[in-house]
Structure formats: structure tokens, C-alpha cells
PDB file of N, CA and C in Angstrom:
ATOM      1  N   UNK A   1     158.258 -46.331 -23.171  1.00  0.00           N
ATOM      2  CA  UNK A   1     157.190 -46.983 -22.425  1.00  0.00           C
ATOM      3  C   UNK A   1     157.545 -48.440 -22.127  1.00  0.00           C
ATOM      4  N   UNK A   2     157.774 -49.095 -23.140  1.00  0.00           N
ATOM      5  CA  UNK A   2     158.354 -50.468 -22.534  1.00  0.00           C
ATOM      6  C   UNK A   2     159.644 -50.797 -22.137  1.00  0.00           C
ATOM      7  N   UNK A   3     160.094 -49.832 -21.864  1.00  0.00           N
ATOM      8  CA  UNK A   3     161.382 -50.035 -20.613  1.00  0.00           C
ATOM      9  C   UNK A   3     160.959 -49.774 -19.275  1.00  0.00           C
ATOM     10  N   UNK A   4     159.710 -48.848 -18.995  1.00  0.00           N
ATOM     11  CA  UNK A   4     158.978 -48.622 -17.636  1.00  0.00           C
ATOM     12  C   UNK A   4     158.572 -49.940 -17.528  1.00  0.00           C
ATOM     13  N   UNK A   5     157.906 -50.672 -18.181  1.00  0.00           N
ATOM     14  CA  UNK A   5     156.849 -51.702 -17.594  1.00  0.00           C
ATOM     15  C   UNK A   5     158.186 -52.995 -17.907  1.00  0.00           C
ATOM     16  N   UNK A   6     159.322 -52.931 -18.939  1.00  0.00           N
ATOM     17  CA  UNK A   6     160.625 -53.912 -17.695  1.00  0.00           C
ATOM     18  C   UNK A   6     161.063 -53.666 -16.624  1.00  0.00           C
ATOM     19  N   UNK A   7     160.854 -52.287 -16.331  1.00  0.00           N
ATOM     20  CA  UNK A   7     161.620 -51.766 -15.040  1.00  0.00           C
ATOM     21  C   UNK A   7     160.627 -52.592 -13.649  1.00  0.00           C
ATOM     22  N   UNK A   8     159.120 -52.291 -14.399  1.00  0.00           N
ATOM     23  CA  UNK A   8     158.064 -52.858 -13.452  1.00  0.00           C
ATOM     24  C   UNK A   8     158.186 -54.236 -13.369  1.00  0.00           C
ATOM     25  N   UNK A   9     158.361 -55.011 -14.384  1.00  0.00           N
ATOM     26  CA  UNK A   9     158.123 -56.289 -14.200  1.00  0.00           C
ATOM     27  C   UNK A   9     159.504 -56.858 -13.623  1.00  0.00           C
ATOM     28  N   UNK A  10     160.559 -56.525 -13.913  1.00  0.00           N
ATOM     29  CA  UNK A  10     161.469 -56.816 -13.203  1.00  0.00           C
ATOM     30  C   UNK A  10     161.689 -56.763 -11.697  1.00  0.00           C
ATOM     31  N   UNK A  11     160.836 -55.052 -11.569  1.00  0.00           N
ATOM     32  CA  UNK A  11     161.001 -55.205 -10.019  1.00  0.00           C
ATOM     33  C   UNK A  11     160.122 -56.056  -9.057  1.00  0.00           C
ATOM     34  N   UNK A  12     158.386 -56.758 -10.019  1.00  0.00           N
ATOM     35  CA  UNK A  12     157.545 -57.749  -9.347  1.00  0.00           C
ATOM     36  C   UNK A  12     158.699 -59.263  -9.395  1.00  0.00           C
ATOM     37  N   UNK A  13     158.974 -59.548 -10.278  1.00  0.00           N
ATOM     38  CA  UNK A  13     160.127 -60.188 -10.278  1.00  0.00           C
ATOM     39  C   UNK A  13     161.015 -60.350  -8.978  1.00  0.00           C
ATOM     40  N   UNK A  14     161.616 -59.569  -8.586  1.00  0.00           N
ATOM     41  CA  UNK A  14     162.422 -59.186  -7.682  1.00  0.00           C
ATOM     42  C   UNK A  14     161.799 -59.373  -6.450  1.00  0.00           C
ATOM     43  N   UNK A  15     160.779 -59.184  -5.904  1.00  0.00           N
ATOM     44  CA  UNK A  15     159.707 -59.175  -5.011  1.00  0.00           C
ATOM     45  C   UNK A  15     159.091 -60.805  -4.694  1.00  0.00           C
ATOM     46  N   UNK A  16     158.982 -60.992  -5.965  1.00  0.00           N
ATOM     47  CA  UNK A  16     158.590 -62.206  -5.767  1.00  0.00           C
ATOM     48  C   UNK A  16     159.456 -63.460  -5.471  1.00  0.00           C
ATOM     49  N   UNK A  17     160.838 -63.119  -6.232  1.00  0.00           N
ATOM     50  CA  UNK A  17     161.633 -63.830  -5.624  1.00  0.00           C
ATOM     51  C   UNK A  17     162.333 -64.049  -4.238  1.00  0.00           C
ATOM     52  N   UNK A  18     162.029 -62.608  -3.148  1.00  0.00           N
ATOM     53  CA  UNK A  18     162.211 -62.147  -2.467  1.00  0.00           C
ATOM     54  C   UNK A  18     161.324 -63.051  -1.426  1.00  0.00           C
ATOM     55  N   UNK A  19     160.034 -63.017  -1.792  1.00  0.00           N
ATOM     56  CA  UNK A  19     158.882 -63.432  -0.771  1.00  0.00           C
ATOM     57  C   UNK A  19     159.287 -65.154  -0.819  1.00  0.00           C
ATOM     58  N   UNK A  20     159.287 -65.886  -2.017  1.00  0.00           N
ATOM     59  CA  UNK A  20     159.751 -66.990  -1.884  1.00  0.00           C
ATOM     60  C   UNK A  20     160.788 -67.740  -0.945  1.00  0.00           C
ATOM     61  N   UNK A  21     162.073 -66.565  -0.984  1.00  0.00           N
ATOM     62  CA  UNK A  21     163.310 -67.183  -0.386  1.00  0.00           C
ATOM     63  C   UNK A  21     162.578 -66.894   1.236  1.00  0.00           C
ATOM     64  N   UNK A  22     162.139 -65.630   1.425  1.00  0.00           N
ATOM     65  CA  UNK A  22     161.509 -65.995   2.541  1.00  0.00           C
ATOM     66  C   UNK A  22     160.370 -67.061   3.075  1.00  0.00           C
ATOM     67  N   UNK A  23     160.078 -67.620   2.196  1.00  0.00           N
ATOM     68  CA  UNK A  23     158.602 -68.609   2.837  1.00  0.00           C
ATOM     69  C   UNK A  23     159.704 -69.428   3.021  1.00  0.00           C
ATOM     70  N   UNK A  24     160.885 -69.911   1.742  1.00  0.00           N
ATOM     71  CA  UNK A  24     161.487 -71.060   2.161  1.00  0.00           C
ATOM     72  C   UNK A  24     162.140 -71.178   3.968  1.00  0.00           C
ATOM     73  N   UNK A  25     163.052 -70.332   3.547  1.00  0.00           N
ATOM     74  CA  UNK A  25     163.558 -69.701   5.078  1.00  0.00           C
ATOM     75  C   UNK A  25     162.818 -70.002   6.239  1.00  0.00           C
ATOM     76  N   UNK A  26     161.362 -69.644   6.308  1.00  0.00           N
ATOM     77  CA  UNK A  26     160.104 -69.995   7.417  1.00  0.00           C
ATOM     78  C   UNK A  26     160.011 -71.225   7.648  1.00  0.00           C
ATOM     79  N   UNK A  27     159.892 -71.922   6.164  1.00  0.00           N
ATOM     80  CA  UNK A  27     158.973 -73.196   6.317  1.00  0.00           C
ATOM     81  C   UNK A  27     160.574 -74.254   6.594  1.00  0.00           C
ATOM     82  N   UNK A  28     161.620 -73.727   6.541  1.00  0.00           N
ATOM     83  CA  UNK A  28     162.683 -74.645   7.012  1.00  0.00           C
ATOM     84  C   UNK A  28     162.980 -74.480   8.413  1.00  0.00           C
ATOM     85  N   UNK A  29     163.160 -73.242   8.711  1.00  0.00           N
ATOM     86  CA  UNK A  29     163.259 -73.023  10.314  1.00  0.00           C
ATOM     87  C   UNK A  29     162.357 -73.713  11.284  1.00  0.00           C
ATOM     88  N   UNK A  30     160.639 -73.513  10.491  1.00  0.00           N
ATOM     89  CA  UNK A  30     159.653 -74.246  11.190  1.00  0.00           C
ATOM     90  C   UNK A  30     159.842 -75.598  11.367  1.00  0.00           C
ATOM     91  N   UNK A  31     160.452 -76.243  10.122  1.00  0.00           N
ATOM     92  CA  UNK A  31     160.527 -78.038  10.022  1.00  0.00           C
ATOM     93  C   UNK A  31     161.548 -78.289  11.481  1.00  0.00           C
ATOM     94  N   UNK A  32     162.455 -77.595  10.291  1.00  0.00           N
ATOM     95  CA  UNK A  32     163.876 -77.974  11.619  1.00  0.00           C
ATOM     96  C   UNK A  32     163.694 -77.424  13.355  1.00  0.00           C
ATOM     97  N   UNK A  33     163.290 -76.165  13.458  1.00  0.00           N
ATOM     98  CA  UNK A  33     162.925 -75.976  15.118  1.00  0.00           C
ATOM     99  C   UNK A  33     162.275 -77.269  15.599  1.00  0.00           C
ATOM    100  N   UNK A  34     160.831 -78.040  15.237  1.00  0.00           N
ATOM    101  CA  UNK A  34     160.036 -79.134  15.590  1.00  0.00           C
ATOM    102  C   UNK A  34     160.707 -80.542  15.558  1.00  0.00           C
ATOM    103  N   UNK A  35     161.766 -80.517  14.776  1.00  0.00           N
ATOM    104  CA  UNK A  35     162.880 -81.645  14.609  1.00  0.00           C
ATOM    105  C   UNK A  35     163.698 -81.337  15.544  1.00  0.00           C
ATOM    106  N   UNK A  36     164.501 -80.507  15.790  1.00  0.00           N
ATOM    107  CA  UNK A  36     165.640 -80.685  16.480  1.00  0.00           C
ATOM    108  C   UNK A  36     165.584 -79.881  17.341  1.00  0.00           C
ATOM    109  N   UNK A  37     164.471 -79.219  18.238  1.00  0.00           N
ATOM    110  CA  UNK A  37     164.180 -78.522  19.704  1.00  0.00           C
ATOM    111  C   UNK A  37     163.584 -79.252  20.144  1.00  0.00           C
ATOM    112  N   UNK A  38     163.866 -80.595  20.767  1.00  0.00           N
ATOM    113  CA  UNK A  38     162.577 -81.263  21.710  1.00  0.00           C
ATOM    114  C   UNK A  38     162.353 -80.502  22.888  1.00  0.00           C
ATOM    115  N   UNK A  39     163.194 -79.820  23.629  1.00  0.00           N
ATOM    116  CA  UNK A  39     163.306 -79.201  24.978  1.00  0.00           C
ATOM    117  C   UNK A  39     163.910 -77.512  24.691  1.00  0.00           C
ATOM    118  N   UNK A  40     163.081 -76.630  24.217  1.00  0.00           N
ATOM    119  CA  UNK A  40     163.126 -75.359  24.051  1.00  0.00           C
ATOM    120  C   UNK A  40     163.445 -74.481  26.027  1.00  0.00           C
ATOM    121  N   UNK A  41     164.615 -73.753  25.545  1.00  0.00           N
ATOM    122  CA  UNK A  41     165.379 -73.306  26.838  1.00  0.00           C
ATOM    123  C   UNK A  41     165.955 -71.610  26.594  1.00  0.00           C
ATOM    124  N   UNK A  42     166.736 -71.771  27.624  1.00  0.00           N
ATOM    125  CA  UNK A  42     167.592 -70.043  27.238  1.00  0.00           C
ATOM    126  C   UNK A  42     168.584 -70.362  26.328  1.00  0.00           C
ATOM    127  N   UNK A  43     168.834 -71.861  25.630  1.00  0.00           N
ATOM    128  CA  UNK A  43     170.121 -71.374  25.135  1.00  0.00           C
ATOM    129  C   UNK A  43     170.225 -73.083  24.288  1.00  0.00           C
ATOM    130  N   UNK A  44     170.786 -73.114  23.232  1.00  0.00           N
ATOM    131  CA  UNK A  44     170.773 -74.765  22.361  1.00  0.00           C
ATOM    132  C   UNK A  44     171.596 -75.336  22.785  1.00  0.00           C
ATOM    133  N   UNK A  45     171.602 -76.678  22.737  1.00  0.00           N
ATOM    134  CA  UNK A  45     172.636 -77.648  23.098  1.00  0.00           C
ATOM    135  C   UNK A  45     173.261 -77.911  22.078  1.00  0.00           C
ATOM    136  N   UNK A  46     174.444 -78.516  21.997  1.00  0.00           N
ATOM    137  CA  UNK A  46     175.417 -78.546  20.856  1.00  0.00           C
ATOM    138  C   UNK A  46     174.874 -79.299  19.895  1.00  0.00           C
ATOM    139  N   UNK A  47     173.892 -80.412  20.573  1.00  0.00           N
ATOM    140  CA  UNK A  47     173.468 -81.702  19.580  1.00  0.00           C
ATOM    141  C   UNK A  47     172.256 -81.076  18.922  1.00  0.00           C
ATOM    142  N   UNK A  48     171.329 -79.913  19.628  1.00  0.00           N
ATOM    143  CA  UNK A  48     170.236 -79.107  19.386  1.00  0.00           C
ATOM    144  C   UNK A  48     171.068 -78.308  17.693  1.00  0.00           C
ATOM    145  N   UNK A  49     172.272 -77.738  17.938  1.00  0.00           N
ATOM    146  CA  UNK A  49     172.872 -76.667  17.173  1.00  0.00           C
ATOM    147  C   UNK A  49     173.155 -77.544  15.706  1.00  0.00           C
ATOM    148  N   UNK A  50     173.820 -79.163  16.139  1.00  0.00           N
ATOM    149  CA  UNK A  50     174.189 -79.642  14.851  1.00  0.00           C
ATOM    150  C   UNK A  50     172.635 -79.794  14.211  1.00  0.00           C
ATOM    151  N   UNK A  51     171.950 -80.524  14.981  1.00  0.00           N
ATOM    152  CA  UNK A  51     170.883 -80.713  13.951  1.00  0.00           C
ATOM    153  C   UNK A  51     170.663 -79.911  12.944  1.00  0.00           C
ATOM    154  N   UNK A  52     170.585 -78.600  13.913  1.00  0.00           N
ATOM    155  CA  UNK A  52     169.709 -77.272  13.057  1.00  0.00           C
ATOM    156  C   UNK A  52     170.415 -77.451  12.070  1.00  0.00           C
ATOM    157  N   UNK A  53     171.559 -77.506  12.227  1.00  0.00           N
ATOM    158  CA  UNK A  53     173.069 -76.952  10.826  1.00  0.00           C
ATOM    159  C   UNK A  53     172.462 -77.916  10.017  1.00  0.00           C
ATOM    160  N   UNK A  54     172.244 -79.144  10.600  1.00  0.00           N
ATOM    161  CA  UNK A  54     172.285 -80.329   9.180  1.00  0.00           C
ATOM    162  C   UNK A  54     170.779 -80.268   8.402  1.00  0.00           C
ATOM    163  N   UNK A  55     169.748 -79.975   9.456  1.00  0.00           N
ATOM    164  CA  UNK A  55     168.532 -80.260   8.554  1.00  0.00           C
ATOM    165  C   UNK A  55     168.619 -78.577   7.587  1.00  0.00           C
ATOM    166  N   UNK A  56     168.791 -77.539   8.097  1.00  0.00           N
ATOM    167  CA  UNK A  56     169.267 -76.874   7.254  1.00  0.00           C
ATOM    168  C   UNK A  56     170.230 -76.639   5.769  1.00  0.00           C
ATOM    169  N   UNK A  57     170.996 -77.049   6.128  1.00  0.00           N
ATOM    170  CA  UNK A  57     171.465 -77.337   5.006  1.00  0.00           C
ATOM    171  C   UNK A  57     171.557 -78.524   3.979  1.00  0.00           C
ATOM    172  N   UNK A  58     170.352 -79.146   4.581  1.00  0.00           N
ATOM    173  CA  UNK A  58     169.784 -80.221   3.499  1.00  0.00           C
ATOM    174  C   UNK A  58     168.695 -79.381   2.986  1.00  0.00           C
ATOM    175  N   UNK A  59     167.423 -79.105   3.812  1.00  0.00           N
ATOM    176  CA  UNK A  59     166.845 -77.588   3.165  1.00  0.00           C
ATOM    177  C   UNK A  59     167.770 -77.354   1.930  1.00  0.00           C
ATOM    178  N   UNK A  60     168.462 -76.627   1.971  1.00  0.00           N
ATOM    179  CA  UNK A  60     168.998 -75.539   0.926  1.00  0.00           C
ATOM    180  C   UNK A  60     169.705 -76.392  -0.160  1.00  0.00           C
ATOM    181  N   UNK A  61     170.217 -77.480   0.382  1.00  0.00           N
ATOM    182  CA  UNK A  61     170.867 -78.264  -0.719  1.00  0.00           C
ATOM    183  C   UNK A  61     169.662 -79.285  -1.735  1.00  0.00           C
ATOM    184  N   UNK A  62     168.374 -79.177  -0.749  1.00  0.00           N
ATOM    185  CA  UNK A  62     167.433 -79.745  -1.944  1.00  0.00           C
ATOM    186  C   UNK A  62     166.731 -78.512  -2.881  1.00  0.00           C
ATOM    187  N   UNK A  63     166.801 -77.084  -2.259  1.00  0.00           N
ATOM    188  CA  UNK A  63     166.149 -76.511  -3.113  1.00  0.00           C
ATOM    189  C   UNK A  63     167.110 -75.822  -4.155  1.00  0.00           C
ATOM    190  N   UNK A  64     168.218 -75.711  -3.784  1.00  0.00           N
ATOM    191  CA  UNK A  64     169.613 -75.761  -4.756  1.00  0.00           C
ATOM    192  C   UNK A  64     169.178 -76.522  -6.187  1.00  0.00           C
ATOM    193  N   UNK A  65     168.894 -78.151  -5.515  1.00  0.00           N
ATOM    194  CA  UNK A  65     168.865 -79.135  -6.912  1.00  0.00           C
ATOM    195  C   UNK A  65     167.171 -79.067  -7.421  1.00  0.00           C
ATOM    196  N   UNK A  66     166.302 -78.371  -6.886  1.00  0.00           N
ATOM    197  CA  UNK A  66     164.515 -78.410  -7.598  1.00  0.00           C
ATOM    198  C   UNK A  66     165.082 -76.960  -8.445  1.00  0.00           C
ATOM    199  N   UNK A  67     165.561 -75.873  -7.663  1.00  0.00           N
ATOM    200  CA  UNK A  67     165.889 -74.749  -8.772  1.00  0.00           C
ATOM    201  C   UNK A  67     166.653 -74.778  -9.780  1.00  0.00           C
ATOM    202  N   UNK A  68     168.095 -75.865  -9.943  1.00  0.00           N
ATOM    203  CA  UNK A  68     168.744 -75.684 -10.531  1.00  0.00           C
ATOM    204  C   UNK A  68     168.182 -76.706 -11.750  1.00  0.00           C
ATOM    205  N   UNK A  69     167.273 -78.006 -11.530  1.00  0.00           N
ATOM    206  CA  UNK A  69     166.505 -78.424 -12.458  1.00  0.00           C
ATOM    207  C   UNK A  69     165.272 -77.996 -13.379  1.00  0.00           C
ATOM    208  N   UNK A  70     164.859 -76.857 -12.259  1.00  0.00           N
ATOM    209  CA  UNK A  70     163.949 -76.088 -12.942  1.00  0.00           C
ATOM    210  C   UNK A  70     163.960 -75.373 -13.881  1.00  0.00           C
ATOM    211  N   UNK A  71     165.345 -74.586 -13.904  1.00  0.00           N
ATOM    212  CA  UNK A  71     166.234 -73.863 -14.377  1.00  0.00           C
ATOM    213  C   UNK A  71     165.997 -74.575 -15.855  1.00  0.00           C
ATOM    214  N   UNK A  72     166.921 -75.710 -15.589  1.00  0.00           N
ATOM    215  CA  UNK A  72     167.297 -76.039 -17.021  1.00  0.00           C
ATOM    216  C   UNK A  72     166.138 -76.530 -18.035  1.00  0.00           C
ATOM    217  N   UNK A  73     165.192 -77.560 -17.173  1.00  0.00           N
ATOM    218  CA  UNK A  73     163.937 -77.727 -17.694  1.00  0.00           C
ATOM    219  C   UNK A  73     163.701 -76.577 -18.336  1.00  0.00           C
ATOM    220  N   UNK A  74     163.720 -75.133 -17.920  1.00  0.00           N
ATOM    221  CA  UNK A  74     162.657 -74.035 -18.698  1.00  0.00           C
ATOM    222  C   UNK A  74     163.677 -73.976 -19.674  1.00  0.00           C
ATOM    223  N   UNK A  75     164.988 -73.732 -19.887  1.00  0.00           N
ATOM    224  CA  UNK A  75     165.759 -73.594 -20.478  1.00  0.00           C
ATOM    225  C   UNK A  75     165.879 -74.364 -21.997  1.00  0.00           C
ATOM    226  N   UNK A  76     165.177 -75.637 -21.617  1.00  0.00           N
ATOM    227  CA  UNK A  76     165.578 -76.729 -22.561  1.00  0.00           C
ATOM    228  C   UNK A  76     163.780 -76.447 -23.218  1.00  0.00           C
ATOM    229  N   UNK A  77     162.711 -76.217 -22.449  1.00  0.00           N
ATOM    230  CA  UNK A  77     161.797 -75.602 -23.043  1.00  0.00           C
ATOM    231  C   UNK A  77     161.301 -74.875 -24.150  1.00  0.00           C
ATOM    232  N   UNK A  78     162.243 -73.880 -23.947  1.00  0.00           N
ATOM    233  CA  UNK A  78     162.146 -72.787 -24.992  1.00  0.00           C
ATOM    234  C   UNK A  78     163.044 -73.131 -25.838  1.00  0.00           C
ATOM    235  N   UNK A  79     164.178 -73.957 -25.841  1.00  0.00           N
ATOM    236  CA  UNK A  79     165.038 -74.300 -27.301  1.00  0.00           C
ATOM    237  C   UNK A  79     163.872 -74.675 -27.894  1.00  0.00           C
ATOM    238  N   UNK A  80     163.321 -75.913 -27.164  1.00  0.00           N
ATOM    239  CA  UNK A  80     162.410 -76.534 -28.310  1.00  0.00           C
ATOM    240  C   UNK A  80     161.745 -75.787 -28.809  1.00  0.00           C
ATOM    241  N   UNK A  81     161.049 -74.747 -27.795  1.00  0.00           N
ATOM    242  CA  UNK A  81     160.307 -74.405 -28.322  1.00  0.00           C
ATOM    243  C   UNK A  81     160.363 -73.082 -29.779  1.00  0.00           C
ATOM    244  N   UNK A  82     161.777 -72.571 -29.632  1.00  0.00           N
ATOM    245  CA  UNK A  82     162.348 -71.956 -30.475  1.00  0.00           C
ATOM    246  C   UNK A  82     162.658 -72.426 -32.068  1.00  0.00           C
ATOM    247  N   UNK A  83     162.947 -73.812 -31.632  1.00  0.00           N
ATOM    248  CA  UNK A  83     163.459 -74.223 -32.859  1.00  0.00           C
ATOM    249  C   UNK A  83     162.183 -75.159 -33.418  1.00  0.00           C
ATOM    250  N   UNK A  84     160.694 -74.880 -33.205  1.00  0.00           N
ATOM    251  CA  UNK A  84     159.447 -75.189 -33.732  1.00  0.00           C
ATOM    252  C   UNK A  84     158.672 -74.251 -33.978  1.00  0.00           C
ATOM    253  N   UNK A  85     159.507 -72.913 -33.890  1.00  0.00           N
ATOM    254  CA  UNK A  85     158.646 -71.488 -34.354  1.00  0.00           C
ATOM    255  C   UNK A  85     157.508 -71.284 -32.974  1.00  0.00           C
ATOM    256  N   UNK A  86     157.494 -71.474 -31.643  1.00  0.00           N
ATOM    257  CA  UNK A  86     156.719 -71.211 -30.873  1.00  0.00           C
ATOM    258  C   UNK A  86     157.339 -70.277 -29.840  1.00  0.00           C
ATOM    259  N   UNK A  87     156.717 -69.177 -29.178  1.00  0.00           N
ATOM    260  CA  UNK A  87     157.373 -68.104 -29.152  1.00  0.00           C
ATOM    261  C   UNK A  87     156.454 -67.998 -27.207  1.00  0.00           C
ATOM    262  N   UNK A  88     157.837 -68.449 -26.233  1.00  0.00           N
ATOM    263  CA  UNK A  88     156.976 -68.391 -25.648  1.00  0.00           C
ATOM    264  C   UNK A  88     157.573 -67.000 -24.526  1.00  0.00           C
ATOM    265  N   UNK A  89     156.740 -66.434 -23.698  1.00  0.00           N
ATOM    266  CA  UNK A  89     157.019 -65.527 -22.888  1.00  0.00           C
ATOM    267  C   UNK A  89     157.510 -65.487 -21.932  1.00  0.00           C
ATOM    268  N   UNK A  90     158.436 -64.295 -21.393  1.00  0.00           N
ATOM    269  CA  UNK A  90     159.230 -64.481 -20.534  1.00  0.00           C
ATOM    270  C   UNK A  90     158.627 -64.365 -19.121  1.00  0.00           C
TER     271      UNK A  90
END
């Protein structure tokens, strides 16, 4: 029985991480289209194309460094909280 409900929670897990990378994805395309399309056409201009590239991949390179701090924050969390007998959930 409690390998079904890891199987479950893993797969809300999975889902949820899923829906996230997509909002990010949205809410960067949205920033960057309104930034760097002043004049929406059949086709981008090169200076239209770098933008996208750059505000994009500042996007991803800031949520790179909020996840990868988040990361460790929880990480460094539960030592403590391990090594004070507090038992916290995954």
C-alpha cells in the first residue's frame, strides 16, 4: 500500500513540476514578446530574435539560481533539522 500512494505522490509531484516549468515558460515568453516585439509582423528581425535569446535566457538563468538556492536552503533545513530530532516531511 505505501508504495501505491509513492507511486501517487510522485506522480502529483511530477505534474506539478510539469505545470510550473510551464507557467515559467508562459510568463517568460509573455515578458519577453512585450519587450522585444515592438512591431509584430510575418517574420522577426534579427535585433527582434537577439533580444528574445537574451531576455530568455536571463529568464532561465535567474530561475536556475532561485531553484538551485532553494534547493540547498531545504537541504540545509532538514540537516538542522535532523540533527535536533525534528522530523520533517517530504
Amino acid at each position: 500500500m505505501a508504495s501505491r500512494k509513492e507511486q501517487v505522490m510522485q506522480s502529483v509531484r511530477s505534474e506539478l513540476a510539469l505545470a510550473n516549468a510551464q507557467e515559467l515558460m508562459n510568463s517568460a515568453n509573455k515578458a519577453c514578446f512585450q519587450k522585444c516585439i515592438t512591431k509584430p509582423g510575418g517574420s522577426l528581425s534579427s535585433s527582434e530574435e537577439t533580444c528574445l535569446d537574451r531576455c530568455l535566457g536571463r529568464y532561465m538563468d535567474a530561475f536556475n539560481i532561485v531553484a538551485s538556492t532553494y534547493v540547498t536552503r531545504l537541504k540545509r533545513d532538514r540537516q538542522e533539522h535532523a540533527a535536533s530530532g525534528d522530523v520533517l516531511s517530504a
